[in-house]
Protein backbone atom coordinates (compact mmCIF):
# COMPACT_ATOMS: atom_id res chain seq x y z
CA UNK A 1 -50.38 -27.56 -52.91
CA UNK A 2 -50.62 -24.67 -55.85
CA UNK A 3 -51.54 -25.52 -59.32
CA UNK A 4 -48.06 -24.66 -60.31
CA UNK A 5 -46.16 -26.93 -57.51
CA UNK A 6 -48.20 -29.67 -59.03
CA UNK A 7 -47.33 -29.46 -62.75
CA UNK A 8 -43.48 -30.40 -62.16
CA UNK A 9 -44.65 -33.58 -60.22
CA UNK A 10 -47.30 -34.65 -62.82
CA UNK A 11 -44.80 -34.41 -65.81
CA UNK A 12 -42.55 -36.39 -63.26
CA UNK A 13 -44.96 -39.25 -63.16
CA UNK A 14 -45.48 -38.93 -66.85
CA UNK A 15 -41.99 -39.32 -67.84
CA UNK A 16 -41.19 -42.06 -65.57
CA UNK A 17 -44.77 -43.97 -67.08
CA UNK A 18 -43.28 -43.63 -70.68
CA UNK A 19 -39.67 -45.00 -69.60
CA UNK A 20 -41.84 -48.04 -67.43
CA UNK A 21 -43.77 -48.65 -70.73
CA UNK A 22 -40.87 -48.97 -73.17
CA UNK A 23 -39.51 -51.71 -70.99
CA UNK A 24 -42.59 -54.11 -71.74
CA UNK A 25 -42.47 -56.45 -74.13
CA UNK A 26 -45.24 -55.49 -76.56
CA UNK A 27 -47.72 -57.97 -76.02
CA UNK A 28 -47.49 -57.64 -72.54
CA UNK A 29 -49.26 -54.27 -73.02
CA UNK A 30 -52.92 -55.10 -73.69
CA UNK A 31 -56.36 -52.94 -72.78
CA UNK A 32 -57.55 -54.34 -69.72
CA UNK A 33 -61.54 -54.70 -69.60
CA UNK A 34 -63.37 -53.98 -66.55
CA UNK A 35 -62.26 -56.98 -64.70
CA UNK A 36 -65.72 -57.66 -62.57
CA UNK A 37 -68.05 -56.96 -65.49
CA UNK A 38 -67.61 -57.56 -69.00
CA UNK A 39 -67.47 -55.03 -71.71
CA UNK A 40 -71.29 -54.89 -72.24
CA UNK A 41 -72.46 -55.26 -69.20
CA UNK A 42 -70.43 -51.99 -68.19
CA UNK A 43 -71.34 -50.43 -71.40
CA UNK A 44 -75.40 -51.16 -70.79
CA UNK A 45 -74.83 -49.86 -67.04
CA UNK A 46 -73.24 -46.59 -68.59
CA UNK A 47 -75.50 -46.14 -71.25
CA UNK A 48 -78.85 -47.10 -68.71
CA UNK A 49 -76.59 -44.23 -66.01
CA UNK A 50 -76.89 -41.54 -69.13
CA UNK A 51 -80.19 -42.28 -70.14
CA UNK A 52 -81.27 -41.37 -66.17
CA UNK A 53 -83.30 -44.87 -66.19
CA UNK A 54 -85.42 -44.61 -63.03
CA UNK A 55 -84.88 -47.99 -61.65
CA UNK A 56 -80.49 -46.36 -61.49
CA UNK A 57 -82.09 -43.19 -59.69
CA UNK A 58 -81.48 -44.27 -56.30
CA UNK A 59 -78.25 -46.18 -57.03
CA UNK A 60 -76.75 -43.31 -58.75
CA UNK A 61 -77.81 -40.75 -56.10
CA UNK A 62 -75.70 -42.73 -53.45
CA UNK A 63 -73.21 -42.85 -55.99
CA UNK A 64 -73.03 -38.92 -56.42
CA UNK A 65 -72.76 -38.76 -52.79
CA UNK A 66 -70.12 -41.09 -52.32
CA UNK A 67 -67.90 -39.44 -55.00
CA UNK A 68 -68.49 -35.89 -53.27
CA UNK A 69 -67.19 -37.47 -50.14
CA UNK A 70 -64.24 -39.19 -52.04
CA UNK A 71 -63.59 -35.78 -53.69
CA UNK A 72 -62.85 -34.21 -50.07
CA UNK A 73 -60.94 -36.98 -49.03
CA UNK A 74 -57.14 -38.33 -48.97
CA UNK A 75 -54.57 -38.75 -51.06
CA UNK A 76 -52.97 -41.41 -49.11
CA UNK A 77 -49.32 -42.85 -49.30
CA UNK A 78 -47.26 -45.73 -46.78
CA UNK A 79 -44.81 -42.40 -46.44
CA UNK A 80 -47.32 -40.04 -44.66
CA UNK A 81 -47.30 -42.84 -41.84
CA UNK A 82 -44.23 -43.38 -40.73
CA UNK A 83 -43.81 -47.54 -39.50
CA UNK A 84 -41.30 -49.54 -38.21
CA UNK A 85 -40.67 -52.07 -40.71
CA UNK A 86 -37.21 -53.47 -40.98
CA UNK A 87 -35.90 -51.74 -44.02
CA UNK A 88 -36.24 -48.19 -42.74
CA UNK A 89 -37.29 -47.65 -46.40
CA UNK A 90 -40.74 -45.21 -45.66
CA UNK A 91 -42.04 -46.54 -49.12
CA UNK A 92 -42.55 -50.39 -47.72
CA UNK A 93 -45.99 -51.13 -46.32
CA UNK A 94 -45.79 -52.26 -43.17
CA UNK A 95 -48.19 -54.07 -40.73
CA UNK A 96 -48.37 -56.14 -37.52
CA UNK A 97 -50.90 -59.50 -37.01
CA UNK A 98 -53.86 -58.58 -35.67
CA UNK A 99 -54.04 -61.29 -33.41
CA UNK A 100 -50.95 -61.05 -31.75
CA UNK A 101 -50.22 -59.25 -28.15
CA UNK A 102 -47.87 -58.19 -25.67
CA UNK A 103 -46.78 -61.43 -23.58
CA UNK A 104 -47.96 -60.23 -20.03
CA UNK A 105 -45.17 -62.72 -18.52
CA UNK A 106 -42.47 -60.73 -20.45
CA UNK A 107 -42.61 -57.45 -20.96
CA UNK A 108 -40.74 -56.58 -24.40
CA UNK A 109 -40.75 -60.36 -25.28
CA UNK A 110 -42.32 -61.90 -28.19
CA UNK A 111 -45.96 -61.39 -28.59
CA UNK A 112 -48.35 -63.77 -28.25
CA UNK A 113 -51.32 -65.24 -30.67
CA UNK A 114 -55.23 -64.54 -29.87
CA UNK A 115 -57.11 -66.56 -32.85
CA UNK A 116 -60.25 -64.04 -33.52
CA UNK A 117 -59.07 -61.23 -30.88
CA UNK A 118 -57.81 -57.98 -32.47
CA UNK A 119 -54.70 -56.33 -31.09
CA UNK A 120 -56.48 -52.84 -30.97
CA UNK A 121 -52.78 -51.64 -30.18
CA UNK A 122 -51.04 -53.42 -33.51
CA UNK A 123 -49.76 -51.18 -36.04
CA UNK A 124 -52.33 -50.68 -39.21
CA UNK A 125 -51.48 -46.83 -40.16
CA UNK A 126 -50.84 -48.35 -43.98
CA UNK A 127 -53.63 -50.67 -43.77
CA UNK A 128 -56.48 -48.54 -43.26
CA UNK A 129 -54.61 -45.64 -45.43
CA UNK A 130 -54.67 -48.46 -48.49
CA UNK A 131 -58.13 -49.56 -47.91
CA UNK A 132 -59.43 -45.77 -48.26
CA UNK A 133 -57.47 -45.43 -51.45
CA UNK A 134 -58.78 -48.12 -53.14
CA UNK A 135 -62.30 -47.39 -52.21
CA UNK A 136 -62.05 -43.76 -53.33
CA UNK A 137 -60.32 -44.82 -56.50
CA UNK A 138 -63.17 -47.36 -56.97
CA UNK A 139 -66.33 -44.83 -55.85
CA UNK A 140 -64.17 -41.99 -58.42
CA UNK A 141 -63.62 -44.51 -61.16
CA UNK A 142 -66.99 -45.31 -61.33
CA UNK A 143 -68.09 -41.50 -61.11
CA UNK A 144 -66.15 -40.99 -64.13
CA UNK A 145 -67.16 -44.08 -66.42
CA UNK A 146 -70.98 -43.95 -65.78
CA UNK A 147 -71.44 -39.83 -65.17
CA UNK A 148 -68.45 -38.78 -67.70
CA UNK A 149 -67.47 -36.63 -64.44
CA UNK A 150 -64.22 -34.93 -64.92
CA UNK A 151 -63.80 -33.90 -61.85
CA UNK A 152 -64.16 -37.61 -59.93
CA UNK A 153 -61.44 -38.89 -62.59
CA UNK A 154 -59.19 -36.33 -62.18
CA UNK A 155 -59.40 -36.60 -58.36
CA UNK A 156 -58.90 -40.38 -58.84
CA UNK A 157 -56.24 -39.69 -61.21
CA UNK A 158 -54.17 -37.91 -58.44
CA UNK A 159 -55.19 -40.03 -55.56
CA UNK A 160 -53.66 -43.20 -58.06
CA UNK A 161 -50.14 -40.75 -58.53
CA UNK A 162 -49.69 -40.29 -55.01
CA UNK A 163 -50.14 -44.27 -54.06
CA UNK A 164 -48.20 -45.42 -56.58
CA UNK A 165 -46.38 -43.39 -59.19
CA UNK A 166 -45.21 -40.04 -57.44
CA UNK A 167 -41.44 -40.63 -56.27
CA UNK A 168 -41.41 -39.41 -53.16
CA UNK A 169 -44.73 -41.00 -52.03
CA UNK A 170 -45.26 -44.44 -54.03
CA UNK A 171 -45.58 -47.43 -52.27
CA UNK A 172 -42.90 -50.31 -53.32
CA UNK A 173 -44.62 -53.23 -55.17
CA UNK A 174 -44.35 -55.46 -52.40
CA UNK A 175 -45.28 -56.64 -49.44
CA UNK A 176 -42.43 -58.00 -47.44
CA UNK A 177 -43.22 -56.58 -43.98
CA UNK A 178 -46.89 -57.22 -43.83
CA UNK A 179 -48.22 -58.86 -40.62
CA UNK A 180 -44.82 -58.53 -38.92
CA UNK A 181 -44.91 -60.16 -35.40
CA UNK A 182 -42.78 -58.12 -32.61
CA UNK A 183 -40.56 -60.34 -31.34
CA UNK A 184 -40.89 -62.89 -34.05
CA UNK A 185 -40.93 -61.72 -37.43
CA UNK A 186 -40.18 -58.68 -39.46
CA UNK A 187 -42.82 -60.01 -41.97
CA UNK A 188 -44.96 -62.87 -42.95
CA UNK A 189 -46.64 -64.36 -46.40
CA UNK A 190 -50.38 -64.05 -44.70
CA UNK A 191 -49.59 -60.32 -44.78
CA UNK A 192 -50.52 -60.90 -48.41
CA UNK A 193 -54.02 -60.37 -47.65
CA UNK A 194 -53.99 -56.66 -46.57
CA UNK A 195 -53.45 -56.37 -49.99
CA UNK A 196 -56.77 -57.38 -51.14
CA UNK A 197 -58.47 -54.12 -51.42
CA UNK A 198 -56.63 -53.21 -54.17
CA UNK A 199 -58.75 -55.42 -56.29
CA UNK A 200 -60.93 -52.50 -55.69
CA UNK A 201 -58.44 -50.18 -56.81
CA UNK A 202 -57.59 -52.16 -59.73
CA UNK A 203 -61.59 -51.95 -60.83
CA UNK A 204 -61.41 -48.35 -60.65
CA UNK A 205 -58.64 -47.90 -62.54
CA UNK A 206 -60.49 -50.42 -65.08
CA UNK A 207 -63.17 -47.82 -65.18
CA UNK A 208 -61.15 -44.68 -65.10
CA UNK A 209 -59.16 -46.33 -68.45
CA UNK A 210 -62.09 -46.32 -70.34
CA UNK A 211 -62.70 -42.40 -69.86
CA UNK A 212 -61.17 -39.51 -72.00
CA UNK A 213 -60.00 -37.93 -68.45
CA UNK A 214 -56.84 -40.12 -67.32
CA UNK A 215 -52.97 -39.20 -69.24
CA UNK A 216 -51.68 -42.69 -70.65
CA UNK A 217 -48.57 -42.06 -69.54
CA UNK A 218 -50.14 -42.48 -65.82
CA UNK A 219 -52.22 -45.30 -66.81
CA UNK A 220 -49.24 -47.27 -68.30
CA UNK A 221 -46.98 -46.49 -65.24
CA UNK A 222 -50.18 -47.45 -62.55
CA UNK A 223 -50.17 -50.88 -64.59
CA UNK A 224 -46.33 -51.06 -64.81
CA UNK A 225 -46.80 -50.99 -60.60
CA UNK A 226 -49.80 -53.66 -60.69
CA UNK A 227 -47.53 -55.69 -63.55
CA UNK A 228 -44.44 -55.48 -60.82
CA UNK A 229 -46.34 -56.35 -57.57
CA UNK A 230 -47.93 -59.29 -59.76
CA UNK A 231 -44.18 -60.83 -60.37
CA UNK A 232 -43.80 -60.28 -56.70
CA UNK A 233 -46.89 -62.26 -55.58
CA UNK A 234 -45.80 -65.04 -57.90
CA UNK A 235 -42.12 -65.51 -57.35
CA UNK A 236 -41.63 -64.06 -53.83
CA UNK A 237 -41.07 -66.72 -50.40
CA UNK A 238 -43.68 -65.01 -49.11
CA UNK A 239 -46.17 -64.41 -52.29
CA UNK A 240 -45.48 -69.17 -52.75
CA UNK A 241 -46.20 -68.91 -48.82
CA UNK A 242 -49.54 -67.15 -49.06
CA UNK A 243 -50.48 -69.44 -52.38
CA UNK A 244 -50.22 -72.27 -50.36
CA UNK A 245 -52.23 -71.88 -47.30
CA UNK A 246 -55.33 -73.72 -46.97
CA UNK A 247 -57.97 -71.06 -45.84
CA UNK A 248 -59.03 -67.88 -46.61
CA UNK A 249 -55.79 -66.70 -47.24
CA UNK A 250 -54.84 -68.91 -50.56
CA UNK A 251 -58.37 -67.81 -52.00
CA UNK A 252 -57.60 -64.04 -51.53
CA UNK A 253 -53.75 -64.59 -53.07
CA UNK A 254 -55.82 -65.82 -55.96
CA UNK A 255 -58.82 -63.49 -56.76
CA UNK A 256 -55.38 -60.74 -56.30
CA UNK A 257 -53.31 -62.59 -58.77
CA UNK A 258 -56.44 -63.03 -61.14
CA UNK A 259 -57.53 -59.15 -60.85
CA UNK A 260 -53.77 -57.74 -61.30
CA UNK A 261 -53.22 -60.36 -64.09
CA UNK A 262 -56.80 -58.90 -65.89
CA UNK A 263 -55.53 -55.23 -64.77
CA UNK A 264 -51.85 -55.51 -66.63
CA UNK A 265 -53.49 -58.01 -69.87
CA UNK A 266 -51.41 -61.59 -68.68
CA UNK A 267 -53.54 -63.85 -69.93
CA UNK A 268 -51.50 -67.01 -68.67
CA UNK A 269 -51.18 -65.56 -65.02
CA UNK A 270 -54.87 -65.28 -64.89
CA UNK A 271 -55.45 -68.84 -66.12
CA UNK A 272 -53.03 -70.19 -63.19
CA UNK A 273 -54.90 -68.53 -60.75
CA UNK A 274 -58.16 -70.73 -62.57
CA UNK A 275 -56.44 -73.90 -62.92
CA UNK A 276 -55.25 -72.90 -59.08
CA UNK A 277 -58.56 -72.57 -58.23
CA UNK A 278 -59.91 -76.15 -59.69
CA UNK A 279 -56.49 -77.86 -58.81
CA UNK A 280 -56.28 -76.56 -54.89
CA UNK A 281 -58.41 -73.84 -53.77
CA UNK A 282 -61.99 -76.16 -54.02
CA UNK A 283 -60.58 -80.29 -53.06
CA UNK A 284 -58.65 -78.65 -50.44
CA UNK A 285 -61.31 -76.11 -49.17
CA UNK A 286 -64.53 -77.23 -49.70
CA UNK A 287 -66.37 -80.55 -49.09
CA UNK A 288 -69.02 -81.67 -50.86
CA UNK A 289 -71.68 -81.00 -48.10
CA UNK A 290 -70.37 -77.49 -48.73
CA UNK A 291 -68.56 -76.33 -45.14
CA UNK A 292 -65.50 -75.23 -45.17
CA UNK A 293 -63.55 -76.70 -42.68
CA UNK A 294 -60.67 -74.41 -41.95
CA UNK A 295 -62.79 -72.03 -41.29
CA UNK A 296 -64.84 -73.68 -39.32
CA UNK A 297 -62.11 -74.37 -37.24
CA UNK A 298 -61.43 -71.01 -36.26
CA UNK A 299 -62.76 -68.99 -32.89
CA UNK A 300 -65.19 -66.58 -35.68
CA UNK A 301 -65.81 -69.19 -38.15
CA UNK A 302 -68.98 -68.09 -39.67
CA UNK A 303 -67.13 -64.72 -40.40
CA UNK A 304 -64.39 -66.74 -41.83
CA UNK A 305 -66.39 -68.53 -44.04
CA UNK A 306 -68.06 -65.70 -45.32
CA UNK A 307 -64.51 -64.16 -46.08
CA UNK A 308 -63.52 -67.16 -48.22
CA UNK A 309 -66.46 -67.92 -49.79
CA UNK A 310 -66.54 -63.56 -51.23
CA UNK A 311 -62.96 -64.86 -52.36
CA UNK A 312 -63.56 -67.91 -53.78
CA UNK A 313 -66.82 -66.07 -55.84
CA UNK A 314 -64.91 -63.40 -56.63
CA UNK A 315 -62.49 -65.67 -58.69
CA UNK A 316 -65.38 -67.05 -60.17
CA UNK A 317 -66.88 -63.93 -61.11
CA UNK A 318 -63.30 -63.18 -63.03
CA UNK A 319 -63.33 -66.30 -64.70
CA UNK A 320 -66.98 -65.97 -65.96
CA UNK A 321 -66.05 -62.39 -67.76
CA UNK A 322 -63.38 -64.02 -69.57
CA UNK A 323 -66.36 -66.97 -70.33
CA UNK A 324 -64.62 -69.96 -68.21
CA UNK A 325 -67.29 -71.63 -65.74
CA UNK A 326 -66.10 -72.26 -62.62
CA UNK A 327 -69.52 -71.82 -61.04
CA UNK A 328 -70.24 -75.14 -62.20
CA UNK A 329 -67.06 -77.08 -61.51
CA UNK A 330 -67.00 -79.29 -58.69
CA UNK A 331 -64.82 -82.36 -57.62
CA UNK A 332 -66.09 -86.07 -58.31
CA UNK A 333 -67.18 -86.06 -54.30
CA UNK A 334 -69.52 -83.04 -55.41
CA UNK A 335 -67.41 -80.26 -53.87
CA UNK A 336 -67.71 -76.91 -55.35
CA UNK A 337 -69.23 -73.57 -54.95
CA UNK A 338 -72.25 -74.40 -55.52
CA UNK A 339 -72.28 -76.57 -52.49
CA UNK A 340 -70.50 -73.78 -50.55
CA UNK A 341 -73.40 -70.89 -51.44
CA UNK A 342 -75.89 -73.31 -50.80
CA UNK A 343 -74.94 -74.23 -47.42
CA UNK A 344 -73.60 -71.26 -46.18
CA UNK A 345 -76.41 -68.63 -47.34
CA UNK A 346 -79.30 -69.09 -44.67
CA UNK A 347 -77.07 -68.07 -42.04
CA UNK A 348 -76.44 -64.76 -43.07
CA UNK A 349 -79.80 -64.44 -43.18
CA UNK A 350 -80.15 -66.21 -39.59
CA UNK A 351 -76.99 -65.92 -37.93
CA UNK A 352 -78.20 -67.23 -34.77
CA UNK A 353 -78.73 -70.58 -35.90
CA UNK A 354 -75.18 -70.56 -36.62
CA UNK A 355 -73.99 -73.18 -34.00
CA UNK A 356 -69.95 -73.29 -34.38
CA UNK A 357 -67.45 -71.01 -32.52
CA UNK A 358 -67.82 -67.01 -32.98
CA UNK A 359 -66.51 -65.40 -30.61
CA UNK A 360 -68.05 -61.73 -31.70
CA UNK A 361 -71.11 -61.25 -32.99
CA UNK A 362 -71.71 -61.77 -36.39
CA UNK A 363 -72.83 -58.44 -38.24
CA UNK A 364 -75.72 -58.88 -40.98
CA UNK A 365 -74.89 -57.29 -44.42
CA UNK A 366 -75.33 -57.74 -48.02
CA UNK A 367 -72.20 -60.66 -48.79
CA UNK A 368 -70.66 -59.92 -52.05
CA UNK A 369 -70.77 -63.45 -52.82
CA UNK A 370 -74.43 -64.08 -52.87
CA UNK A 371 -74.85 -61.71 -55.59
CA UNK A 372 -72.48 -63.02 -57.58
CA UNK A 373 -73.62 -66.38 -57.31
CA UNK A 374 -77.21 -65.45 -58.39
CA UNK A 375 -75.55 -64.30 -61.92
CA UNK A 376 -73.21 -67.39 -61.98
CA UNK A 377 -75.50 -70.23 -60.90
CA UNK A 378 -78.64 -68.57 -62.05
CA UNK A 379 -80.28 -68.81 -58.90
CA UNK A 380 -82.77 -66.18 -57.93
CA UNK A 381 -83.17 -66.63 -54.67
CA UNK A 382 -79.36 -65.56 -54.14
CA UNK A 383 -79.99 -62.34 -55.26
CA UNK A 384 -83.50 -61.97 -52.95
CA UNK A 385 -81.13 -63.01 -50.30
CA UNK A 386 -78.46 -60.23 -51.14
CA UNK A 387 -81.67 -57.67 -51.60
CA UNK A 388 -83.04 -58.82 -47.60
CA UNK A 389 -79.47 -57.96 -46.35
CA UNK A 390 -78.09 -54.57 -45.28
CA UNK A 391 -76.50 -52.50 -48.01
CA UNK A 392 -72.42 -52.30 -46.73
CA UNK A 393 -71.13 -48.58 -46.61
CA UNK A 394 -67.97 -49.28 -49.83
CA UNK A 395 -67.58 -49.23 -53.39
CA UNK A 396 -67.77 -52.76 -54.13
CA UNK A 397 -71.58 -52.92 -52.69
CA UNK A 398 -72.20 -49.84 -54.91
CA UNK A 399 -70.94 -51.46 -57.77
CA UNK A 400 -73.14 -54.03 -57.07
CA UNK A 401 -76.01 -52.30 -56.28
CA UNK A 402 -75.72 -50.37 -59.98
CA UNK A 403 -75.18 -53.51 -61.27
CA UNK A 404 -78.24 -55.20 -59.88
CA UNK A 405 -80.53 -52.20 -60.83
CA UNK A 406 -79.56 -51.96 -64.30
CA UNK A 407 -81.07 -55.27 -64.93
C-alpha cells in the first residue's frame, strides 16, 4: 500500500478515535501505567536501556533483533482469514476446541472430545493471527519505550489500526464464536481464553503510550476497543461462563479482566478481578499443600498447572503494581500461591519426577510465574530457578529478561 492510500485510512481511524472518546464519561479516561511494571521500575529499565548499562547488553541485543523481525512482519486482522462462524460477519473471531474431532462412527456428525489431544485439523486461522499481533505489538512497544525507536512504534502503531481500529479490518470486541464445536456449538465461554494474549498487546500499547510516536486519537480509540471488549467479558453469558469455571480458565478470565481494566483506567473492574481472586480463584483452586486439583485431573496436568499457576501470578503481579499483596494471601487452611510456587517449581526443573497423567512430553522453559514470584515473595531461589530454565522465543520472556537484568 502507497504512502498516499494510507493517509485517508489513518485520518479514518483518527476521526472515529475522537468520536469513541467523546462518548466516555470523563473519569473513565485515565493514563494507564505500564500494567506489569510500575512507573519506576519501567522508568529505571528505560533510563539503565539509554545509559547502554552492560549487564542490558545482551537483553537489548535480542531485543533489537526481535523488533527487526516484528518490523517485517504482519499486520494481521480476523478479516484476512476468512472462518465459518455463525454470523457471517468476517470481523468476529472465530475458533473451534482443540480437543474435539470428527466422530469416526458418523461422518458429518457432532465431533467428539479428546482431553489433551489437539485437533491438528480444527480451525485456528484467527488464533495464531492474534497471538502474532500481540507479540509484535509487545516486542515494538517495548522497542519504542526503552530505544525511543520511531520506527518500531510506528510499525506497532499500524499493526494496532489494522487489529482493531481500521473499519474494514477491526476485529469486533467480542468473542462469541470462540471454541465453536461442529456439530454442537457455534461458540462457547472457554473460548475466552484465546483471548489471553492480548494481555501482551495491552502491555505494548502501555509502553507505546508513554512515547512521543503514537496519535492520541489512535490511542483513545485502541482503549475505547479494550474498554468495549472489557463490558463484554463482564456482562456477556459467555464472559459469567468463563468467570466461573474452576481451572485454568477462570484464572485467565481474570488476569484479562485485570490487564484491560489497568489498560482503559477502571479502577473498580480491576479490584473485582482481586477480590475475585481471594473470594474464588485460590479456596476453589488451590489447596493448602499447594496442587491444584483440576489440573491435576486432566490427561497433561503438569502443563495445566503450569498454565494456571502463570495466570494466577500474573494477577498477582497486577495487583502488586497497584501495591495490593496478594502474594501473601492465603485461606485459613494455608492455601495460596505461595503454597502453589512452592510445590509446583521443582518439577519444571525435573519434569520426570512428575508422576500424574501427561500424555505429551512436558517441554522445559523459563515459566513466567517463577519470576514473578521471586519479586512477590522475595524468594531468590525462584528467580535461580527461572535463570536454569530455557529462555521462551516471545515478548513476555523478553520483558522479563530486561526486567531481570536491570536489577
Amino acid at each position: 500500500m502507497s504512502r498516499n492510500q494510507r493517509w485517508p485510512r489513518f485520518w479514518l481511524c483518527c476521526g472515529l478515535a475522537l468520536v469513541w472518546a467523546r462518548e466516555q464519561p470523563v473519569e473513565a479516561a485515565q493514563p494507564c501505567g505500564f500494567i506489569l511494571l510500575s512507573s519506576t521500575e519501567a522508568a529505571a529499565l528505560q533510563a539503565a536501556a539509554r545509559r547502554g548499562e552492560a549487564a542490558l547488553a545482551p537483553a537489548l541485543s535480542r531485543l533489537r533483533q526481535a523488533a527487526e523481525r516484528a518490523l517485517g512482519r504482519g499486520p494481521w486482522s480476523v478479516t484476512f482469514v476468512p472462518s465459518k462462524a455463525r454470523s457471517g460477519d468476517p470481523h468476529d473471531y472465530y475458533s473451534e476446541g482443540p480437543y474435539w474431532w470428527p466422530d469416526p462412527s458418523r461422518p458429518g456428525g457432532p465431533y467428539l472430545r479428546r482431553d489433551g489431544q489437539v485437533n491438528p485439523q480444527r480451525f485456528d486461522g484467527h488464533g495464531k493471527a492474534m497471538s502474532a499481533m500481540s507479540d509484535a505489538v509487545l516486542t515494538l512497544g517495548l522497542a519504542a519505550y526503552l530505544l525511543d525507536d520511531a520506527t518500531a512504534a510506528r510499525r506497532a502503531a499500524e499493526v494496532i489500526r489494522v487489529w482493531f481500529l481500521d473499519p474494514t479490518t477491526r476485529m469486533n470486541p467480542h468473542l462469541n464464536y470462540a471454541q465453536a464445536i461442529p456439530g454442537r456449538s457455534d461458540g462457547r465461554g472457554i473460548g475466552i481464553i484465546d483471548s489471553r494474549c492480548l494481555i501482551d498487546a495491552a502491555v505494548g500499547m502501555a509502553f507505546l503510550s508513554h512515547t512521543p510516536h503514537w496519535p492520541d486519537a489512535e490511542e483513545a480509540a485502541a482503549r475505547e476497543w479494550f474498554r468495549r471488549y472489557l463490558d463484554w467479558l463482564t456482562t456477556s453469558r459467555n464472559g459469567r461462563d468463563e468467570k466461573n469455571e474452576r481451572n485454568n480458565h477462570g484464572s485467565w478470565w481474570t488476569a484479562q479482566v485485570v490487564a484491560y481494566a489497568a489498560l482503559v483506567g477502571d479502577v473498580s473492574t480491576m479490584q473485582m478481578g482481586f477480590d475475585w481472586y481471594r473470594r474464588r480463584l485460590i479456596p476453589v483452586q488451590v489447596q493448602p499443600d499447594g496442587r491444584c486439583p483440576f489440573e491435576e485431573a486432566r490427561t497433561r496436568s503438569l502443563s495445566y498447572s503450569v498454565f494456571n499457576l502463570d495466570a494466577l501470578a500474573t494477577v498477582c503481579r497486577m495487583a502488586e503494581v497497584e501495591g495490593i499483596d496478594l502474594w501473601g494471601f492465603q485461606t485459613a487452611e494455608g492455601a495460596g500461591m505461595a503454597a502453589a510456587v512452592r510445590y509446583l517449581t521443582p518439577y519444571l526443573l525435573e519434569p520426570d519426577a512428575w508422576t500424574k497423567p501427561q500424555i505429551t512430553a512436558y517441554r522445559r522453559q523459563r515459566a513466567p510465574f517463577l519470576y514473578w514470584a521471586s519479586l512477590g515473595l522475595g524468594e531468590a531461589e525462584y528467580r535461580r530457578a527461572w535463570r536454569r530454565l530455557p529462555s521462551q522465543d516471545n515478548a513476555e520472556d523478553l520483558l522479563l529478561e530486561l526486567l531481570d537484568r536491570s536489577r
